[in-house]
N, C-alpha and C. Protein backbone atom coordinates (compact mmCIF):
# COMPACT_ATOMS: atom_id res chain seq x y z
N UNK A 1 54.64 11.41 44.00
CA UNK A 1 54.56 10.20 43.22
C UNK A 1 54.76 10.56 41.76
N UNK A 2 55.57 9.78 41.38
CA UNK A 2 55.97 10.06 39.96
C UNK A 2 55.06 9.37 38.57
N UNK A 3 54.52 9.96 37.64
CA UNK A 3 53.89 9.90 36.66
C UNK A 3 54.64 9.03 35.83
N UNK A 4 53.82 7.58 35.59
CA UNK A 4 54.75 6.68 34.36
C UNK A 4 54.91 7.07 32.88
N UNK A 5 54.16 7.98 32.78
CA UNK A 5 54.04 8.78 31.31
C UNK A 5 54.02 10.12 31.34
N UNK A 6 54.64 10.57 31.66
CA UNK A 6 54.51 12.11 32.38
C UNK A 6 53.90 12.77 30.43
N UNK A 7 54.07 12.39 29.86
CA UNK A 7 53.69 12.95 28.51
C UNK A 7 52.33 12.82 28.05
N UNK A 8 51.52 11.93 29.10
CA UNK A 8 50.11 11.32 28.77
C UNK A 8 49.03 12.55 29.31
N UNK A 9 49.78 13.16 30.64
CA UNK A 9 49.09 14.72 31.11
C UNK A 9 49.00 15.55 29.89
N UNK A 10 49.87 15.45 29.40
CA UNK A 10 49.82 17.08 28.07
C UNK A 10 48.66 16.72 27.60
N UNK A 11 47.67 18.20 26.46
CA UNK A 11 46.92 17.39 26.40
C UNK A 11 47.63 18.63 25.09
N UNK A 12 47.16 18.25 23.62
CA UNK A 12 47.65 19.08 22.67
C UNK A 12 46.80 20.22 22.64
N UNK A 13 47.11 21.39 21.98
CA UNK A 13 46.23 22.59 21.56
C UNK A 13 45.37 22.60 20.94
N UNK A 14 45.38 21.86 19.96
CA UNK A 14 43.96 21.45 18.94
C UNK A 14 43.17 20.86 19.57
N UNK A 15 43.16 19.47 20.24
CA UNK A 15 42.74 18.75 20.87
C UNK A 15 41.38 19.76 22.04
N UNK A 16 42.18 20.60 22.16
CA UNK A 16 41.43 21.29 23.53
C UNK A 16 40.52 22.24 22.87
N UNK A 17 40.85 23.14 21.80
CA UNK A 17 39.86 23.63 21.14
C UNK A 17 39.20 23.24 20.60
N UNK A 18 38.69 22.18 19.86
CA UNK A 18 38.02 21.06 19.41
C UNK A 18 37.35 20.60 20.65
N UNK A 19 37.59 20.11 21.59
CA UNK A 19 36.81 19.90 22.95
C UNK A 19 35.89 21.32 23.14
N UNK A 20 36.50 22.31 23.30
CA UNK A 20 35.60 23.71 23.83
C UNK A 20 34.25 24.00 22.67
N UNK A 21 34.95 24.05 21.78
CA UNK A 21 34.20 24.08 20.38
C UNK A 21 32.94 23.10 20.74
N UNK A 22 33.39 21.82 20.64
CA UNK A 22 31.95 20.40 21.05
C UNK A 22 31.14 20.84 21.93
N UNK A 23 31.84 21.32 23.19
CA UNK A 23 31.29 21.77 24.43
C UNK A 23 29.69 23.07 24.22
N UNK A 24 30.46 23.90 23.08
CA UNK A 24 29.81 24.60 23.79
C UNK A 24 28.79 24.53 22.16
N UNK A 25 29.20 24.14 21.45
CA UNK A 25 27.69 23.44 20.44
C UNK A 25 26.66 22.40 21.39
N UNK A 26 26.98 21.97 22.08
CA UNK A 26 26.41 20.67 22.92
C UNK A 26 25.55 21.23 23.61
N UNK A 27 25.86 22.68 24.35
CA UNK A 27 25.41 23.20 25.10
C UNK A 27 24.01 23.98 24.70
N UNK A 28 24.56 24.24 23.38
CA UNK A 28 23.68 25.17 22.37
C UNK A 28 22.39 24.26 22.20
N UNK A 29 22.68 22.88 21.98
CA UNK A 29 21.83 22.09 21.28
C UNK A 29 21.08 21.76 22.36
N UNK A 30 21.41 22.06 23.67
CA UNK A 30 20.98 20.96 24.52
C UNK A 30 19.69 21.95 24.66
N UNK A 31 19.67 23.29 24.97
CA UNK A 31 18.47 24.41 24.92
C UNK A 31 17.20 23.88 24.11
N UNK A 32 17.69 23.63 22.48
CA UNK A 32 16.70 22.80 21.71
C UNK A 32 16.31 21.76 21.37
N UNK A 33 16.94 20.66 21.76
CA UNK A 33 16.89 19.68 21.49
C UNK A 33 15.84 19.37 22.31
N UNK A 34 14.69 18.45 21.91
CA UNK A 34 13.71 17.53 22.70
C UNK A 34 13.98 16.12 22.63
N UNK A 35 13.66 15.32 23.75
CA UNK A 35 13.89 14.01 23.48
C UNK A 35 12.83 13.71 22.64
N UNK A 36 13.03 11.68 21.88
CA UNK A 36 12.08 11.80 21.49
C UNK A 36 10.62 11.19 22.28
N UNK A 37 9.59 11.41 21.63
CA UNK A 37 8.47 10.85 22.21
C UNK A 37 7.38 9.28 21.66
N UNK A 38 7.41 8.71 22.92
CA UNK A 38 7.09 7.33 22.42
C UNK A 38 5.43 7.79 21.78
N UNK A 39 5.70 6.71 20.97
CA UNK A 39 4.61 7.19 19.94
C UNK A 39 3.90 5.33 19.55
N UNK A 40 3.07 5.18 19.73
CA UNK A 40 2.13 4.24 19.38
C UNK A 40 2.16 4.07 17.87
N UNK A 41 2.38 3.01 17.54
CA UNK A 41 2.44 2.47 15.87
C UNK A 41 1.47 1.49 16.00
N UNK A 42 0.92 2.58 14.49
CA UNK A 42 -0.68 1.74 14.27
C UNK A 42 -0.45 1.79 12.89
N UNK A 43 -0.61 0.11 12.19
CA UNK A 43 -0.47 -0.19 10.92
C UNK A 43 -1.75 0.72 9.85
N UNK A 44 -0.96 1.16 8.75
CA UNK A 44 -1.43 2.16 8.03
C UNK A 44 -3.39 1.13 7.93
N UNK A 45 -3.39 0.05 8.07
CA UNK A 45 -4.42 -0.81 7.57
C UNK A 45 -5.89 -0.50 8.61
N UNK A 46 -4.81 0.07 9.97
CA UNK A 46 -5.79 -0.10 10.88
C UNK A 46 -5.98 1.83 11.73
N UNK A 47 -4.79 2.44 11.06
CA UNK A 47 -4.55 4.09 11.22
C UNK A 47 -5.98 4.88 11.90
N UNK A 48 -7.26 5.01 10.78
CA UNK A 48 -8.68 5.42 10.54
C UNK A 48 -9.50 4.66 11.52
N UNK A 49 -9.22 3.73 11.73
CA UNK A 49 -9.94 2.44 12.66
C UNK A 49 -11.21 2.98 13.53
N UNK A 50 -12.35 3.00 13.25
CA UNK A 50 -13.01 2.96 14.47
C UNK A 50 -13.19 2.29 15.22
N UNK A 51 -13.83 2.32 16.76
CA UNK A 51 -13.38 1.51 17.67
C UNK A 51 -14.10 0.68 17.54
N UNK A 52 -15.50 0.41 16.99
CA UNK A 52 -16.89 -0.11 16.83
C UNK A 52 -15.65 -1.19 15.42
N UNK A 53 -14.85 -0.73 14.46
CA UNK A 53 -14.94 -1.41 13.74
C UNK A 53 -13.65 -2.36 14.28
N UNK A 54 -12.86 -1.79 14.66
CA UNK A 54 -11.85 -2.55 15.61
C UNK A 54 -11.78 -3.86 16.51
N UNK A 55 -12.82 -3.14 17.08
CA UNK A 55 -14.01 -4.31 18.05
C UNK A 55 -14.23 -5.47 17.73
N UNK A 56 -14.73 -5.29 16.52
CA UNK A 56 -15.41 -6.88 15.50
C UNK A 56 -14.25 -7.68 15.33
N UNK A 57 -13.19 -6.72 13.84
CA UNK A 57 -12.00 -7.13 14.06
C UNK A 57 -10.98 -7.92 14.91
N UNK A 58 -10.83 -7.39 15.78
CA UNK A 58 -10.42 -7.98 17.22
C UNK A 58 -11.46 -9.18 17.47
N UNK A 59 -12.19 -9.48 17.67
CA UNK A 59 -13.28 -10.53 18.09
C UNK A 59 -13.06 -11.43 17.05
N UNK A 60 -12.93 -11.17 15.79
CA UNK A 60 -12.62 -11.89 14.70
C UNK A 60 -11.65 -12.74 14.79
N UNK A 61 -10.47 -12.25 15.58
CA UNK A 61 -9.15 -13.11 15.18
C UNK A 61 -8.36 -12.32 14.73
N UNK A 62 -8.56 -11.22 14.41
CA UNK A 62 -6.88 -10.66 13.39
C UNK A 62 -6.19 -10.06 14.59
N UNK A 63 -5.22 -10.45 14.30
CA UNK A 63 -3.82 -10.56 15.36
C UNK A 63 -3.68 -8.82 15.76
N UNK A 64 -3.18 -8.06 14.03
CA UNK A 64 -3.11 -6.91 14.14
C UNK A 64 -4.57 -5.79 14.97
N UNK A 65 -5.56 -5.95 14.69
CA UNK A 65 -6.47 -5.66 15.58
C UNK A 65 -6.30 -6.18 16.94
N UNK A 66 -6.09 -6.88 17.17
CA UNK A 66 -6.41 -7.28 18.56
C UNK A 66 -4.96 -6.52 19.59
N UNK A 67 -3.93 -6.19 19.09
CA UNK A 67 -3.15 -5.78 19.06
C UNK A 67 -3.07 -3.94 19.48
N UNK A 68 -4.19 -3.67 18.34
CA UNK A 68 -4.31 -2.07 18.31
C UNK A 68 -5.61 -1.87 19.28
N UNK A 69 -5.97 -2.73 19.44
CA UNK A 69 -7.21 -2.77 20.54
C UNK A 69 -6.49 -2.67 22.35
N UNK A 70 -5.39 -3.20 22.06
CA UNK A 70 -4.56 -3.50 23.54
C UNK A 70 -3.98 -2.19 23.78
N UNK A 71 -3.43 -1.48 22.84
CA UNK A 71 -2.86 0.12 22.71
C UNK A 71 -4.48 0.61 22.95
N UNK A 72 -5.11 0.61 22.62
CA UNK A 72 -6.77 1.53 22.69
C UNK A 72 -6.83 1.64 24.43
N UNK A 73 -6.86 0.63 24.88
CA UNK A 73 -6.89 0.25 26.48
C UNK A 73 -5.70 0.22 26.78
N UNK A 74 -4.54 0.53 26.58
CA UNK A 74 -3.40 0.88 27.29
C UNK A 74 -3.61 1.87 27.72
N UNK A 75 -3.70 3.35 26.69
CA UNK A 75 -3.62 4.70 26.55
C UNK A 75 -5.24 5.30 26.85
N UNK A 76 -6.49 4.10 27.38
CA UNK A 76 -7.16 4.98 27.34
C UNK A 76 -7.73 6.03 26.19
N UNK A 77 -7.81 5.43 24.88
CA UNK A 77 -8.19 6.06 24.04
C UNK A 77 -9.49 5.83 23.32
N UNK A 78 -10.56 6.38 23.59
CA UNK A 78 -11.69 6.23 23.37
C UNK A 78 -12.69 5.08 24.55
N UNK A 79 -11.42 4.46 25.09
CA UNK A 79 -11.75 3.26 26.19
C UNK A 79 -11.68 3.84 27.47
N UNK A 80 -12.01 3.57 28.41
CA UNK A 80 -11.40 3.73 29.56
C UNK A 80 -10.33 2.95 30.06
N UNK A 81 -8.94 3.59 30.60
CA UNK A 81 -7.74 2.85 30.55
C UNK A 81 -7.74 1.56 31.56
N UNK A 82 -7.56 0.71 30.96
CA UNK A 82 -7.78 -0.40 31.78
C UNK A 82 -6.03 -1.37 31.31
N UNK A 83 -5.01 -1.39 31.92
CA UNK A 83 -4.08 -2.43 31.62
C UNK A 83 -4.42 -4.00 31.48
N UNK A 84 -5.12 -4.23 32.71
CA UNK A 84 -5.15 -5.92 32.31
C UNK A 84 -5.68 -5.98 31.05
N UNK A 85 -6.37 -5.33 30.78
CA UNK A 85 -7.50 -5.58 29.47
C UNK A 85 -6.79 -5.32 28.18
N UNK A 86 -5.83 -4.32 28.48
CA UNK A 86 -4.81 -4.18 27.34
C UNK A 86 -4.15 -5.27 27.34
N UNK A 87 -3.30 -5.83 28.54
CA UNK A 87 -2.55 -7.39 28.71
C UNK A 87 -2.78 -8.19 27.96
N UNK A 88 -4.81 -8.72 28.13
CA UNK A 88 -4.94 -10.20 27.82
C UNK A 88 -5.20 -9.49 26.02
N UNK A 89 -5.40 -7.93 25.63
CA UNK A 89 -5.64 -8.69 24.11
C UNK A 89 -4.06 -8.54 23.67
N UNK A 90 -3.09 -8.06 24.07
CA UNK A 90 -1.41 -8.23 23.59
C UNK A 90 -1.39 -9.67 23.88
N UNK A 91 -1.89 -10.38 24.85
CA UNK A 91 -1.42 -12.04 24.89
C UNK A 91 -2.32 -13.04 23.78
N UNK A 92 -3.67 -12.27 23.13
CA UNK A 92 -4.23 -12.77 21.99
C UNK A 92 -3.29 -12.82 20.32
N UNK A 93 -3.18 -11.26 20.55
CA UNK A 93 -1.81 -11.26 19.29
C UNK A 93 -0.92 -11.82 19.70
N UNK A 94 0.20 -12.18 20.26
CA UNK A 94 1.21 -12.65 20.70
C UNK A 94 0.87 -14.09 19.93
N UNK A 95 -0.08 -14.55 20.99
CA UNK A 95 -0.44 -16.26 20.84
C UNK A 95 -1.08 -16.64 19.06
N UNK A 96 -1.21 -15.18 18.68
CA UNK A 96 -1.71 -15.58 17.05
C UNK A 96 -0.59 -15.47 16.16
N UNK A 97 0.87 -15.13 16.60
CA UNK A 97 2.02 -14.40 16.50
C UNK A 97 2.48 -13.08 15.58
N UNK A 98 1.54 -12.32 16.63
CA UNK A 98 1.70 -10.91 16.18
C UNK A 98 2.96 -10.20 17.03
N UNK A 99 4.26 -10.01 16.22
CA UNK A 99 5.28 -9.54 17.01
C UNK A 99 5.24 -8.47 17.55
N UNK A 100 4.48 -7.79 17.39
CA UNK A 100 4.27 -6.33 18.12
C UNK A 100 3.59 -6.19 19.31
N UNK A 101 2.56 -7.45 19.20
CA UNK A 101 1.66 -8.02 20.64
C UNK A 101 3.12 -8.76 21.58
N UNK A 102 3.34 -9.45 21.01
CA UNK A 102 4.21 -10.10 21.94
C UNK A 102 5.26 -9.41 22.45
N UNK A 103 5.99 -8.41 21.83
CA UNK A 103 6.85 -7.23 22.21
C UNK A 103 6.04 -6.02 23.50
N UNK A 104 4.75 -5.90 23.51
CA UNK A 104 3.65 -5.16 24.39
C UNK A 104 3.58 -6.23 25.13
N UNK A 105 3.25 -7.48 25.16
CA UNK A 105 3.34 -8.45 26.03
C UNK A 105 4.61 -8.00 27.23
N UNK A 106 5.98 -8.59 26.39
CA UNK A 106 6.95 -8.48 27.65
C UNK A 106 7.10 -7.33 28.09
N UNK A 107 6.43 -6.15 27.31
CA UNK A 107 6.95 -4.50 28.47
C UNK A 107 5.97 -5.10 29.14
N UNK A 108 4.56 -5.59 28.93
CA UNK A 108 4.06 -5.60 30.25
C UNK A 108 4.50 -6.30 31.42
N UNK A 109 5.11 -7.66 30.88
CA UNK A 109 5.25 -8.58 32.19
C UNK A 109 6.78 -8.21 32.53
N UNK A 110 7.66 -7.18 32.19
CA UNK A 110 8.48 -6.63 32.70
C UNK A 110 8.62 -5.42 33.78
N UNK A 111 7.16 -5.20 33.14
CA UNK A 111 6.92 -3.97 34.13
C UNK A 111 5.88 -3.92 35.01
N UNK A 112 4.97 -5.25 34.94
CA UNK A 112 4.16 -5.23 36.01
C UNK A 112 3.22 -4.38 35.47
N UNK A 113 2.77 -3.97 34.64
CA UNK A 113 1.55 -3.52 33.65
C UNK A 113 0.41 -3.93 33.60
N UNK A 114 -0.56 -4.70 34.16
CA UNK A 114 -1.85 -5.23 33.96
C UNK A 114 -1.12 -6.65 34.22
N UNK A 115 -0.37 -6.73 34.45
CA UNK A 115 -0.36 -8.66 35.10
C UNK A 115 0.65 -8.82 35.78
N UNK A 116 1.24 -9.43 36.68
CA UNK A 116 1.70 -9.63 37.30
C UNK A 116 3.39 -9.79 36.86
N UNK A 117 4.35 -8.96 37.83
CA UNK A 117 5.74 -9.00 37.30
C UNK A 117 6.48 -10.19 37.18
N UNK A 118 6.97 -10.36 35.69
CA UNK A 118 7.92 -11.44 35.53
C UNK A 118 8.68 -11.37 34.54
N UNK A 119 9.97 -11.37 35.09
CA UNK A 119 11.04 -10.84 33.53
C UNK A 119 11.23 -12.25 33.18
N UNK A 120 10.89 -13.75 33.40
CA UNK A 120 11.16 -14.55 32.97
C UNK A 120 10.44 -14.52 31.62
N UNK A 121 8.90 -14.29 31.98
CA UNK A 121 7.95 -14.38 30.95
C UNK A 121 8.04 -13.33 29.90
N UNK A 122 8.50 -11.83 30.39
CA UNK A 122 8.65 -11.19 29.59
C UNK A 122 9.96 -11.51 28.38
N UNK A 123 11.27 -11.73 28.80
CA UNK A 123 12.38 -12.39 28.46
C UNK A 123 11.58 -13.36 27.32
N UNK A 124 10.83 -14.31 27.35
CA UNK A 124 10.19 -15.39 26.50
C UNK A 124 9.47 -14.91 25.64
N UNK A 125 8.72 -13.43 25.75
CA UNK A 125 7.87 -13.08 24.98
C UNK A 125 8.49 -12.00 24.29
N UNK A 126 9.58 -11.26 24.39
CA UNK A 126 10.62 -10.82 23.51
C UNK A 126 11.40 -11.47 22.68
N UNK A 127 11.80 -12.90 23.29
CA UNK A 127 12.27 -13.62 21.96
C UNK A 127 11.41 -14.04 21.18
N UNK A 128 9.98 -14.35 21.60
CA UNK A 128 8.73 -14.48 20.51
C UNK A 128 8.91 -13.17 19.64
N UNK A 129 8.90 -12.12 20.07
CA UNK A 129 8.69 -10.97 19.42
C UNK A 129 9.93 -10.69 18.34
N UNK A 130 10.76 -10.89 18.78
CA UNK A 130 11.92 -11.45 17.55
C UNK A 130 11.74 -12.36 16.52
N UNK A 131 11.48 -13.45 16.85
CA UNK A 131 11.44 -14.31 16.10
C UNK A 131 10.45 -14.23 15.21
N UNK A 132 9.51 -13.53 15.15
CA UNK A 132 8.02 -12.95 14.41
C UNK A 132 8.53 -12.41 13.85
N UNK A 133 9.32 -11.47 14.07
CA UNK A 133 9.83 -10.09 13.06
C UNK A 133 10.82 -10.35 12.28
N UNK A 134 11.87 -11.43 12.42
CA UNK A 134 12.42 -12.24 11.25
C UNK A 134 11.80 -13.33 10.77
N UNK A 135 10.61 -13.84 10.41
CA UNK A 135 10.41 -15.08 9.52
C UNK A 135 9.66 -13.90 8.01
N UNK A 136 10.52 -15.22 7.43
CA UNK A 136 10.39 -14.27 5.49
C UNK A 136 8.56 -14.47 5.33
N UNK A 137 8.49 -13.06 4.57
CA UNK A 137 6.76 -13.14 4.51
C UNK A 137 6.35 -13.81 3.36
């Protein structure tokens, strides 16, 4: 069978050393390179936080607490890990429109995290989580 571009096989000389070259930096890098690691963002306001003072906070109403309280009980940190409990305080920020709650909201209800799976709801609570993170402050 005959080739409609029989000139499209060649491949040039540069071309190929430049490929080997990429190749084998790629290879080099790949030894050191680490992916990165998800990392919990906690507003500089709430960084120091104790959990006792968090607590109140959260009970209070502030969105951002209630928020870093849902990461506390996600990860099991100082709490015992409990998801639903992380769930309902991401659905407190969310509903106070804390975009970062509502963004923890839909990984949860995308992933079946402490409440029950639904990419509809999650889908709804990512565009909340958008829409939080663009209105002018």
């Amino acid at each position: 069978m005959r080739h409609l571009c029989p000139d499209a096989a060649r491949t040039h000389p540069a071309l190929t050393l430049i490929f080997w070259i990429g190749l084998s930096a790629t290879s080099a890098c790949a030894t050191t390179w680490k992916p990165p690691v998800h990392t919990v963002y906690w507003p500089r306001s709430l960084a120091g936080c104790s959990l006792q003072k968090l607590w109140k906070l959260a009970h209070a109403g502030d969105p951002e607490a209630e928020n870093a309280l849902g990461n506390r009980y996600l990860h099991g940190q100082g709490v015992k890990q409990d998801w639903k409990k992380a769930a309902a305080w991401y659905h407190k920020a969310a509903l106070a429109g804390n975009a970062r709650g509502a963004f923890n909201l839909a990984f949860a209800y995308n992933f079946g995290e402490g409440v029950p799976q639904n990419t509809h709801k999650a889908v709804y609570w990512w565009q909340q989580s958008a829409k939080d993170r663009h209105q002018p402050s």
